[in-house]
PDB file of N, CA and C in Angstrom:
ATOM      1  N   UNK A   1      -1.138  11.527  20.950  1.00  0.00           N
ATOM      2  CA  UNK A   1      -1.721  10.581  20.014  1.00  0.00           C
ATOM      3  C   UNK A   1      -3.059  10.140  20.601  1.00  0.00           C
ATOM      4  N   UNK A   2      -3.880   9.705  19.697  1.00  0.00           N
ATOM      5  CA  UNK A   2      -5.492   9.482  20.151  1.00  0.00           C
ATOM      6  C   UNK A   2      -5.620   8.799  20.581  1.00  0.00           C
ATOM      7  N   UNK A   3      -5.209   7.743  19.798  1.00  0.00           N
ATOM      8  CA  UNK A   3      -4.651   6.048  20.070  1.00  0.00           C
ATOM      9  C   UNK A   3      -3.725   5.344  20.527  1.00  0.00           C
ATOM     10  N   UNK A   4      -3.763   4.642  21.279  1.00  0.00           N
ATOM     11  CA  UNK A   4      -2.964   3.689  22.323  1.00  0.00           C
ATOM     12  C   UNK A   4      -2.287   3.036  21.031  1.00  0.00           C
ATOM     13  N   UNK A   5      -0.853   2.614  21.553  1.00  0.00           N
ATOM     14  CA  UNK A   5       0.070   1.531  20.619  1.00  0.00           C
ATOM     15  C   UNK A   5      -0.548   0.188  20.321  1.00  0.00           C
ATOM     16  N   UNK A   6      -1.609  -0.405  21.108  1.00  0.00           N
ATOM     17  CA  UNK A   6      -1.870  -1.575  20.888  1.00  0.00           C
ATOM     18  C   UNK A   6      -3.182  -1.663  19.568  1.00  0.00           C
ATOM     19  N   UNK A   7      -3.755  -0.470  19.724  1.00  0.00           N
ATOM     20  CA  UNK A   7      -4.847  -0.207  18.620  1.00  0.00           C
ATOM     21  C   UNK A   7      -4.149   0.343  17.612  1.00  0.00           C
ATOM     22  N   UNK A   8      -2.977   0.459  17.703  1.00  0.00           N
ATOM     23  CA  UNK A   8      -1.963   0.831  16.783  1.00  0.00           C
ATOM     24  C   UNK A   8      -1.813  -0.382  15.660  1.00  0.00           C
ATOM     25  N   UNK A   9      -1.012  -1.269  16.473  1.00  0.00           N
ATOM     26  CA  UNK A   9      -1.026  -2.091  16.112  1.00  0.00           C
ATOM     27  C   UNK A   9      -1.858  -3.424  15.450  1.00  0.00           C
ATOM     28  N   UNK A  10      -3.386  -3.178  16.261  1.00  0.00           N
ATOM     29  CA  UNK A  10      -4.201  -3.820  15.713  1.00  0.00           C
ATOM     30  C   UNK A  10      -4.734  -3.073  14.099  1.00  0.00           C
ATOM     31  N   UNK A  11      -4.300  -1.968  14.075  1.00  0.00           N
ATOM     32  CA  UNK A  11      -5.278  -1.234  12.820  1.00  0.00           C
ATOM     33  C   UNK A  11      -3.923  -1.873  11.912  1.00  0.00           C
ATOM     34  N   UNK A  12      -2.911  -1.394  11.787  1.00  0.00           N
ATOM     35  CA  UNK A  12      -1.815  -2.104  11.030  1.00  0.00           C
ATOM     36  C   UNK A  12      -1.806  -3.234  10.300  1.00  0.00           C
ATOM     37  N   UNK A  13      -1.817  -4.311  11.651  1.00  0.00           N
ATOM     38  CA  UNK A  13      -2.187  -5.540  10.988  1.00  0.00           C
ATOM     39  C   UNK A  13      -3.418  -5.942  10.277  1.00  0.00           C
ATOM     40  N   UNK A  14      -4.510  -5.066  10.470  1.00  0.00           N
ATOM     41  CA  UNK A  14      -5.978  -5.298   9.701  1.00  0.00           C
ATOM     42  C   UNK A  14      -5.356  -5.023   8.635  1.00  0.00           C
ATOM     43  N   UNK A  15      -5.414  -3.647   8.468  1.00  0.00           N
ATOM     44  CA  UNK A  15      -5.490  -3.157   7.042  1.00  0.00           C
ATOM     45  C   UNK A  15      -4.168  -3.628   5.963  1.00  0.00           C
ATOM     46  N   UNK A  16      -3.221  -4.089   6.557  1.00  0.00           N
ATOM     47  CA  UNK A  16      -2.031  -5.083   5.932  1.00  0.00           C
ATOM     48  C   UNK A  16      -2.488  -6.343   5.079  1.00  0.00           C
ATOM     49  N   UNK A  17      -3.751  -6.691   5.882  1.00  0.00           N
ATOM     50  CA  UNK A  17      -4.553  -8.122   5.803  1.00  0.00           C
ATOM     51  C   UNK A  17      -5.138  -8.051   4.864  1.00  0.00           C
ATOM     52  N   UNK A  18      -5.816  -7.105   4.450  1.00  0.00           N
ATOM     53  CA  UNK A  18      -7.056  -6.268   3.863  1.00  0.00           C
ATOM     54  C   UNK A  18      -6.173  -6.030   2.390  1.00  0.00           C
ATOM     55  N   UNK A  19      -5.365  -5.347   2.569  1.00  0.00           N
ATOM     56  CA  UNK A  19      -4.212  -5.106   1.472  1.00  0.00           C
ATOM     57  C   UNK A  19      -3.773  -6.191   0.756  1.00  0.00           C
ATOM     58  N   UNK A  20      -3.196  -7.403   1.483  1.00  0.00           N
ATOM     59  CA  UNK A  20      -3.277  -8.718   1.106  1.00  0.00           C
ATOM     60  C   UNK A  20      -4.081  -9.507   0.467  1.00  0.00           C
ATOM     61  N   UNK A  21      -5.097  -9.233   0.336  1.00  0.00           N
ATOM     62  CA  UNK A  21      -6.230  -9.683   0.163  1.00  0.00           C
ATOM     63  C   UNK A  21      -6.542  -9.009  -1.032  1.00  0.00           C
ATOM     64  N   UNK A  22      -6.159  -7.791  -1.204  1.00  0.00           N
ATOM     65  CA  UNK A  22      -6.087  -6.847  -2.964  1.00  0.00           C
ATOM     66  C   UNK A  22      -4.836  -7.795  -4.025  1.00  0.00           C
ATOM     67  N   UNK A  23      -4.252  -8.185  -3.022  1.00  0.00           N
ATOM     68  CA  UNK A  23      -3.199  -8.569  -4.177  1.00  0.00           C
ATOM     69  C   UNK A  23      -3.160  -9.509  -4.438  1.00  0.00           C
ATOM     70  N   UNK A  24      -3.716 -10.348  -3.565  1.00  0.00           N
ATOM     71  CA  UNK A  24      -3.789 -11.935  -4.037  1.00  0.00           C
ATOM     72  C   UNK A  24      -4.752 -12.105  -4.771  1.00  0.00           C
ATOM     73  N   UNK A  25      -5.735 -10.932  -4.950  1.00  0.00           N
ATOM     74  CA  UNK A  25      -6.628 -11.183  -6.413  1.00  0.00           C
ATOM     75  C   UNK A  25      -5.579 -10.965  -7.551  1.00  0.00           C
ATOM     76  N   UNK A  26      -4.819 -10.079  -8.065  1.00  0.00           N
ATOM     77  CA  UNK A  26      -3.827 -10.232  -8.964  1.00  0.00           C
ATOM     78  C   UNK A  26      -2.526 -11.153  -9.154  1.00  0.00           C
ATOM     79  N   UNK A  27      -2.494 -12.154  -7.635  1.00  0.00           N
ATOM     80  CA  UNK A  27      -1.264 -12.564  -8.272  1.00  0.00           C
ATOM     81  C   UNK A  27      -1.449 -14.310  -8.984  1.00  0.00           C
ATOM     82  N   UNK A  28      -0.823 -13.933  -9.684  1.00  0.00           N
ATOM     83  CA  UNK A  28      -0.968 -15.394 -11.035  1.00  0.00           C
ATOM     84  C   UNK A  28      -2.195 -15.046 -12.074  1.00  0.00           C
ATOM     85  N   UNK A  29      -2.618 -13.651 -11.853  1.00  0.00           N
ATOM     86  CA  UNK A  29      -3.759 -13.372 -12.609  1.00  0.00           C
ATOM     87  C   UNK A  29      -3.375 -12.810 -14.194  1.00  0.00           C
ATOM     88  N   UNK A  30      -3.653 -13.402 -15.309  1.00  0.00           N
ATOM     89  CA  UNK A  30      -3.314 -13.317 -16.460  1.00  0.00           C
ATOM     90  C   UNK A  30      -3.439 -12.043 -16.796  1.00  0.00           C
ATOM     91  N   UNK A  31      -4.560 -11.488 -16.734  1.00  0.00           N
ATOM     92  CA  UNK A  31      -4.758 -10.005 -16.718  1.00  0.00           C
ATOM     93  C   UNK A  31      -4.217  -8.845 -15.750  1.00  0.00           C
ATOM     94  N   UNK A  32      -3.292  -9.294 -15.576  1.00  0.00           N
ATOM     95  CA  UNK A  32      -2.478  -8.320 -14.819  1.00  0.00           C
ATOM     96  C   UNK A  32      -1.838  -7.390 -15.607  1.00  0.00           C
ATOM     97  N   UNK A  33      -2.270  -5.753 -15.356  1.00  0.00           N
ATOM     98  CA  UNK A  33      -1.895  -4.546 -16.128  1.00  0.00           C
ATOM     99  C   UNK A  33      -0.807  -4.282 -15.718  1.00  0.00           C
ATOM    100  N   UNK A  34       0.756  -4.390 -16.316  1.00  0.00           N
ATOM    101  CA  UNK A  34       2.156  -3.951 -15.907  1.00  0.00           C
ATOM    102  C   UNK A  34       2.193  -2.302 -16.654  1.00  0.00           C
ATOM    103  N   UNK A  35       2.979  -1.354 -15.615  1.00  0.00           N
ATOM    104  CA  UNK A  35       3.417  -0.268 -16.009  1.00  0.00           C
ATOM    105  C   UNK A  35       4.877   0.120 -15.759  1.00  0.00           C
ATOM    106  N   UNK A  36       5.798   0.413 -16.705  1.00  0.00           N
ATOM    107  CA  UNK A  36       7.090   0.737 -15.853  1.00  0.00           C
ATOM    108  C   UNK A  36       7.308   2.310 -16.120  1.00  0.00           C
ATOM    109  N   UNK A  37       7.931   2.208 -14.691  1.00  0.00           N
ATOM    110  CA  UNK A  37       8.091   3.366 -13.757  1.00  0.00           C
ATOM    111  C   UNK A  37       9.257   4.383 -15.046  1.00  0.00           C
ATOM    112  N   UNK A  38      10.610   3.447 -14.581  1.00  0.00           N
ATOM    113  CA  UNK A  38      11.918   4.220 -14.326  1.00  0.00           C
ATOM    114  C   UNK A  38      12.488   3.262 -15.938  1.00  0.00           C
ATOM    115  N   UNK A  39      12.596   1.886 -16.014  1.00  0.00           N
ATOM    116  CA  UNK A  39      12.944   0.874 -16.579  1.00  0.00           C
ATOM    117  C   UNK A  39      12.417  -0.441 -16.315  1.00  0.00           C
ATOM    118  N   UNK A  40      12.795  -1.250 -17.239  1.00  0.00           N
ATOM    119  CA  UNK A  40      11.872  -2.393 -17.254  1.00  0.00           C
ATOM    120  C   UNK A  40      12.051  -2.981 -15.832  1.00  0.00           C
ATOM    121  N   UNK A  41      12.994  -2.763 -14.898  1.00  0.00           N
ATOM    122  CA  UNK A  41      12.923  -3.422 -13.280  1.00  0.00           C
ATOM    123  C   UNK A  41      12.307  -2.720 -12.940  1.00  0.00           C
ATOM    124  N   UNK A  42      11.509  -1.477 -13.025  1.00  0.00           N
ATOM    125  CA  UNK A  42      10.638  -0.852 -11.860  1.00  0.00           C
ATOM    126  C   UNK A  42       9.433  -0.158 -12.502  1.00  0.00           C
ATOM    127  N   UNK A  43       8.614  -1.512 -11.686  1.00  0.00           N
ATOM    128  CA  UNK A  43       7.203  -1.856 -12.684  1.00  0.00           C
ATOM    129  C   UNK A  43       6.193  -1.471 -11.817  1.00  0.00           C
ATOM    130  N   UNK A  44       5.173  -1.413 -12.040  1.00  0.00           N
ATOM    131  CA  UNK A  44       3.678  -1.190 -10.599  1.00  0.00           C
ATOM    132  C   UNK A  44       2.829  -1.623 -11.577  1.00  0.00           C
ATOM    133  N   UNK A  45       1.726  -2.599 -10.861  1.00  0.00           N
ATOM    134  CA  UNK A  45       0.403  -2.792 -11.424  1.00  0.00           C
ATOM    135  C   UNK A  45      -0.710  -2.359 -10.758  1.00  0.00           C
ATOM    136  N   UNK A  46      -1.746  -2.583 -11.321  1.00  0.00           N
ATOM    137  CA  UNK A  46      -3.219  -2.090 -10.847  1.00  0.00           C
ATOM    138  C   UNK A  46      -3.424  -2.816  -9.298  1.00  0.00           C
ATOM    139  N   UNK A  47      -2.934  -3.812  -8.973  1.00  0.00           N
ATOM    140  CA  UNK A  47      -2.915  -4.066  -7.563  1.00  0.00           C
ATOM    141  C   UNK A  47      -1.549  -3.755  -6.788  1.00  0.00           C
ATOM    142  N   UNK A  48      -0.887  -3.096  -7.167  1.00  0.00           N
ATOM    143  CA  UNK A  48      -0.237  -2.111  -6.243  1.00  0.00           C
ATOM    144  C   UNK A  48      -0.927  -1.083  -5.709  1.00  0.00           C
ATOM    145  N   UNK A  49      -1.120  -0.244  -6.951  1.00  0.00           N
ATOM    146  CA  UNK A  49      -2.026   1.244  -7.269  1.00  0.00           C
ATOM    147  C   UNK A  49      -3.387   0.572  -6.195  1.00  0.00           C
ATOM    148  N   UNK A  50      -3.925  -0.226  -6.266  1.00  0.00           N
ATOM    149  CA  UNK A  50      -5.223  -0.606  -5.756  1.00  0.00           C
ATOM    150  C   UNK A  50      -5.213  -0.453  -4.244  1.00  0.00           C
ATOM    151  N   UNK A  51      -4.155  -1.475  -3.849  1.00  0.00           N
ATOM    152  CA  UNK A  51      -3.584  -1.715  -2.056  1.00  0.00           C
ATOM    153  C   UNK A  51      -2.949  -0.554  -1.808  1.00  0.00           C
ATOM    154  N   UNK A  52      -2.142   0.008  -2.315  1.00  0.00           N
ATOM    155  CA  UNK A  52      -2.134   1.866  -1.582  1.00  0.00           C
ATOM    156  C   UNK A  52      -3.391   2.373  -1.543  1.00  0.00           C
ATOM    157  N   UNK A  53      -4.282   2.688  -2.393  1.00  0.00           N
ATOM    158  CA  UNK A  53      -5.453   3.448  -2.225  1.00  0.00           C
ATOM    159  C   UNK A  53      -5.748   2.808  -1.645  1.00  0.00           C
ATOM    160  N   UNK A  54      -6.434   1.506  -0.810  1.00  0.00           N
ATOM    161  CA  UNK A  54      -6.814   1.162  -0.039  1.00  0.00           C
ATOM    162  C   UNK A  54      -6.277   1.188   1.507  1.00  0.00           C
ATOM    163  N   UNK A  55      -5.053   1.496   1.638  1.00  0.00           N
ATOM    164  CA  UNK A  55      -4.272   1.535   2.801  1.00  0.00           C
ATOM    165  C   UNK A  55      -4.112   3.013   3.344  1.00  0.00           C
ATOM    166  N   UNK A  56      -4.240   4.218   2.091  1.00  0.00           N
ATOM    167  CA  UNK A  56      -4.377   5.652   2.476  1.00  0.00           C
ATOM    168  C   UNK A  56      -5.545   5.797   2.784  1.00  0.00           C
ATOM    169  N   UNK A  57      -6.925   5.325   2.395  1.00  0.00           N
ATOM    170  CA  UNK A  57      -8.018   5.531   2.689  1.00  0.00           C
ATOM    171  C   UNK A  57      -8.069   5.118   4.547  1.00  0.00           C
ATOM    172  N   UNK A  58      -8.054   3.879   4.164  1.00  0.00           N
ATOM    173  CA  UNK A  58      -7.788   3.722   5.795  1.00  0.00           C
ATOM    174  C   UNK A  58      -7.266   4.603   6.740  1.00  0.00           C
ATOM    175  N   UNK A  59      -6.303   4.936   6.103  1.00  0.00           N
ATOM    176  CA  UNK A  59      -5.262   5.815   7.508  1.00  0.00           C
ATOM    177  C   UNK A  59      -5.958   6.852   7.316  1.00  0.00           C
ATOM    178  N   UNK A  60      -6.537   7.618   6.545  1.00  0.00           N
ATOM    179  CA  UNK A  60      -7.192   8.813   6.157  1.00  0.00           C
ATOM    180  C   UNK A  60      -8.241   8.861   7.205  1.00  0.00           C
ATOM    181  N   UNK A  61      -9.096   7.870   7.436  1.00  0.00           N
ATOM    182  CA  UNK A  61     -10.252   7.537   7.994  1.00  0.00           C
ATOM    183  C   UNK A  61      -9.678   7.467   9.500  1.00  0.00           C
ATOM    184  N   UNK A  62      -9.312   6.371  10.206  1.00  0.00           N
ATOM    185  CA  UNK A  62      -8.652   6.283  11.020  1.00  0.00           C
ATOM    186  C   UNK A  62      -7.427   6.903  12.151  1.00  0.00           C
ATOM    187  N   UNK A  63      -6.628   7.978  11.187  1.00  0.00           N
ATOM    188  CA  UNK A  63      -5.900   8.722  11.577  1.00  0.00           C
ATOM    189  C   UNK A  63      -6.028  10.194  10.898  1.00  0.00           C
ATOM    190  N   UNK A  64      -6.755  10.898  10.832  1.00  0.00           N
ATOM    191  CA  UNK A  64      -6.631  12.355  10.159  1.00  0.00           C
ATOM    192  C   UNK A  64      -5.295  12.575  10.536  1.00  0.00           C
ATOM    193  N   UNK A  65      -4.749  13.544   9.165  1.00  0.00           N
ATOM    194  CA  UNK A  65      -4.178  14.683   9.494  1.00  0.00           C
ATOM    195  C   UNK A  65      -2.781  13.588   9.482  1.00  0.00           C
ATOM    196  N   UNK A  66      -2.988  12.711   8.934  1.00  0.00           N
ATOM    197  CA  UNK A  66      -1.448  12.046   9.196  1.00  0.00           C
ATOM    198  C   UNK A  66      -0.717  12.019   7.780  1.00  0.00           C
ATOM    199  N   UNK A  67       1.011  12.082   8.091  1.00  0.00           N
ATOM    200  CA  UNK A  67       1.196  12.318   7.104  1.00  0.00           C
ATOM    201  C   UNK A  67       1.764  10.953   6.417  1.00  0.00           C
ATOM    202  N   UNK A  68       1.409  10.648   4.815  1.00  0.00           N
ATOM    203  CA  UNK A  68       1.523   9.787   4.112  1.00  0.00           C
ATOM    204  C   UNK A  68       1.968  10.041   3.080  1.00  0.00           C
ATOM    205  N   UNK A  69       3.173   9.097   2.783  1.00  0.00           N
ATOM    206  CA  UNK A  69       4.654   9.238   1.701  1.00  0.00           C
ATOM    207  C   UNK A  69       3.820   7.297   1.187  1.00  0.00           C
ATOM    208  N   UNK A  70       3.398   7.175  -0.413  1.00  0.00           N
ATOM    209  CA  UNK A  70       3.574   6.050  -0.922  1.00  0.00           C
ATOM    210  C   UNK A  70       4.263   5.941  -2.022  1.00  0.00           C
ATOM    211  N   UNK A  71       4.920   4.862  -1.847  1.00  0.00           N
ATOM    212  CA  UNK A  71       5.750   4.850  -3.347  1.00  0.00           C
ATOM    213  C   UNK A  71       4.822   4.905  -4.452  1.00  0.00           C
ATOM    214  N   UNK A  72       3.540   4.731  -5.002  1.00  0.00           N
ATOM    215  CA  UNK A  72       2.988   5.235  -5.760  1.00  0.00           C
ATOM    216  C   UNK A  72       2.661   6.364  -6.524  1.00  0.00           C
ATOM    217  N   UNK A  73       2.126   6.815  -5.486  1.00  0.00           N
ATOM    218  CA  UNK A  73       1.186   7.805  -5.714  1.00  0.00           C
ATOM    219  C   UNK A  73       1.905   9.044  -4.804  1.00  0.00           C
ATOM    220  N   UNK A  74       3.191   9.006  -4.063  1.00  0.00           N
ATOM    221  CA  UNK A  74       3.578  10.300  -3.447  1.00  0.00           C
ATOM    222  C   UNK A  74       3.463  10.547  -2.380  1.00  0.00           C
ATOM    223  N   UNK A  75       3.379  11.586  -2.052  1.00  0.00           N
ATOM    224  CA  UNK A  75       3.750  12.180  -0.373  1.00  0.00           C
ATOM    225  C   UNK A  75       2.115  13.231  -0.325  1.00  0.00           C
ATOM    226  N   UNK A  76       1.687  12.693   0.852  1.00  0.00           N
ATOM    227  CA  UNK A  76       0.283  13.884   1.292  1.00  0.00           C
ATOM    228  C   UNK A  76       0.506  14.381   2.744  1.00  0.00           C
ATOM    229  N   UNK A  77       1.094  15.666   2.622  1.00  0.00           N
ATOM    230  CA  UNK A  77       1.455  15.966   3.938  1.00  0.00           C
ATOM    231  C   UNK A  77       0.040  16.258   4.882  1.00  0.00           C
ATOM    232  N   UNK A  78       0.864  15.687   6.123  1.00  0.00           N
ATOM    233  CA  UNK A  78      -0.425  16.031   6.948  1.00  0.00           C
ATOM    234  C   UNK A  78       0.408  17.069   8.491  1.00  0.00           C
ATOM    235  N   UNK A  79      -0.819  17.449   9.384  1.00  0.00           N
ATOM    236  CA  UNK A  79      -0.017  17.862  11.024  1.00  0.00           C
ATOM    237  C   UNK A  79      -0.393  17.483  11.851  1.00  0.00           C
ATOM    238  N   UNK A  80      -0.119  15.676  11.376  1.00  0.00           N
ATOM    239  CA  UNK A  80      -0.533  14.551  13.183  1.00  0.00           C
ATOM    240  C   UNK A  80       0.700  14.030  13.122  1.00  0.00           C
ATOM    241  N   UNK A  81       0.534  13.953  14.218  1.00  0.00           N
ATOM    242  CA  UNK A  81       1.950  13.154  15.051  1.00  0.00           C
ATOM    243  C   UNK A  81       2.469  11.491  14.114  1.00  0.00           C
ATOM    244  N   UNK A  82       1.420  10.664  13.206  1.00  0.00           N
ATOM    245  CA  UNK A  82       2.019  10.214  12.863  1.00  0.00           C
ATOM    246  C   UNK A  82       2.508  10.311  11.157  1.00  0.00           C
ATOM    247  N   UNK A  83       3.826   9.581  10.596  1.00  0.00           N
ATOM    248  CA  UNK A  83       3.971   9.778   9.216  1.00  0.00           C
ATOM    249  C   UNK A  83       3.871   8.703   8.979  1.00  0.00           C
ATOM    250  N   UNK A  84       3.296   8.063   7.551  1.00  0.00           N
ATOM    251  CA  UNK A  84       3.592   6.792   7.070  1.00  0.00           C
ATOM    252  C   UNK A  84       3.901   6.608   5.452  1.00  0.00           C
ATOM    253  N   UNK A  85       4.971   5.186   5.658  1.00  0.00           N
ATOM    254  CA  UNK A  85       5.373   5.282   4.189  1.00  0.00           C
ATOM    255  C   UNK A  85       4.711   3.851   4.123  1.00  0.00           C
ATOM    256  N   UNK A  86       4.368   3.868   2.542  1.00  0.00           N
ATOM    257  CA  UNK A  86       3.555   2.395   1.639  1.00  0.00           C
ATOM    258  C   UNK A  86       4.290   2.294   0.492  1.00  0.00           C
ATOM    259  N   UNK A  87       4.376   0.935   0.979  1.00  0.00           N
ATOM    260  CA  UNK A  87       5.281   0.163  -0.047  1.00  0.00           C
ATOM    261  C   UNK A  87       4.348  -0.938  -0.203  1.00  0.00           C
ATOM    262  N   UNK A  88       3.379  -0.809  -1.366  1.00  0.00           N
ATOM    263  CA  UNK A  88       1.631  -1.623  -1.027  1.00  0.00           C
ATOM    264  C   UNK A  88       2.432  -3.107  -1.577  1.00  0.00           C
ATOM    265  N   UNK A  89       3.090  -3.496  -2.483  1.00  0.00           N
ATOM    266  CA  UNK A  89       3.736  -4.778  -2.602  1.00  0.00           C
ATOM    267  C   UNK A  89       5.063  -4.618  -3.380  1.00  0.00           C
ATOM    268  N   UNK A  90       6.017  -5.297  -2.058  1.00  0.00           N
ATOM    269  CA  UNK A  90       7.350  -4.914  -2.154  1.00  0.00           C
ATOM    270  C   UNK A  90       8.131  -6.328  -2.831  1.00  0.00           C
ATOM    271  N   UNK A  91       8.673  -6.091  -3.854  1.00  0.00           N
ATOM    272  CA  UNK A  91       9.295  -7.229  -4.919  1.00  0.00           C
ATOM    273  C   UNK A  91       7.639  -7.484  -6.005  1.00  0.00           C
ATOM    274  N   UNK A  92       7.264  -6.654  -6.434  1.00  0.00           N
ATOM    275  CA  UNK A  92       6.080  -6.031  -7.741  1.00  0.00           C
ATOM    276  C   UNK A  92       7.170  -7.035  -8.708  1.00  0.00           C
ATOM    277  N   UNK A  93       8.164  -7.131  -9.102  1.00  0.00           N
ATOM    278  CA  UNK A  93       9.170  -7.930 -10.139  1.00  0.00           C
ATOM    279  C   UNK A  93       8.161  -9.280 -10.605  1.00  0.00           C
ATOM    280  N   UNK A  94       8.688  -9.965  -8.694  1.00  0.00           N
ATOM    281  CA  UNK A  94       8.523 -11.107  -8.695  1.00  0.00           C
ATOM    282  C   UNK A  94       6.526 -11.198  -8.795  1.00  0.00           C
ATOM    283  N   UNK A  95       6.125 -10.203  -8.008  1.00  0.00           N
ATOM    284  CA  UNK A  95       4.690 -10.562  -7.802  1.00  0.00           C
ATOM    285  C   UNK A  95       4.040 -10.617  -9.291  1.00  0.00           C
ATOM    286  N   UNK A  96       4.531  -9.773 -10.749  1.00  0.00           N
ATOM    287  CA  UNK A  96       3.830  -9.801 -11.528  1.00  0.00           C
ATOM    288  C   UNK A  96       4.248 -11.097 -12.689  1.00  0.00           C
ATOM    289  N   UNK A  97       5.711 -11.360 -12.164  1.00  0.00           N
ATOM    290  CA  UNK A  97       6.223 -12.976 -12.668  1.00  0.00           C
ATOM    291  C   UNK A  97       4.935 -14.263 -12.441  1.00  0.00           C
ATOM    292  N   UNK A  98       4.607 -13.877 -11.407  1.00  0.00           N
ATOM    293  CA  UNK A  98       4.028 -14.971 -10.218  1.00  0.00           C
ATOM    294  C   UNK A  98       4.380 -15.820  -9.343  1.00  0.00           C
ATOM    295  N   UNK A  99       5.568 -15.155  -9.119  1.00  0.00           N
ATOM    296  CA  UNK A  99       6.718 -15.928  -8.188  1.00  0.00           C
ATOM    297  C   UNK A  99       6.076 -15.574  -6.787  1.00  0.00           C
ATOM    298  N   UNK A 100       6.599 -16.854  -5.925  1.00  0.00           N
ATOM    299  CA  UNK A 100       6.001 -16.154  -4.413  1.00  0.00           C
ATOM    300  C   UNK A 100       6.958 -15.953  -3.730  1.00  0.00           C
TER     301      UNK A 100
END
């Protein structure tokens, strides 16, 4: 690996932050675009879709070649040592209710 665990960890928590920061523009936001998936419990909005693309870009940038599974948007295989799964906002139910 290129990177030490602690720059590991620091990129994580950035871009988590960063991600956070996508969604708290949508949450309680009237204009919030709902889509369901499977049934009316499994929904994704434009700031889901938004904070994954923003969190694959990152790792894209940051980690080539790594492989990335999001509940969105799917699986992009890569051949680096690390894999990652995104779950860009987990309880989407409650977040597009405006529940916290």
């Amino acid at each position: 690996m290129t990177k030490n665990i602690r720059e590991l960890s620091e990129f994580t928590q950035r871009v988590a932050q960063e991600a956070g920061a996508i969604a708290m523009g949508g949450f309680r936001n009237r204009d919030l675009t709902i889509d369901l998936k499977e049934d009316f419990h499994d929904m994704v909005t434009q700031y889901d879709r938004s904070c994954e693309d923003h969190i694959r870009a990152a790792i894209a940038e940051a980690y080539p070649g790594s492989r990335i599974i999001g509940e969105e948007s799917g699986e992009e295989p890569g051949n680096g040592p690390l894999a990652w799964h995104i779950d860009p906002i987990d309880g989407t139910s409650n977040f597009a209710r405006g529940m916290a």
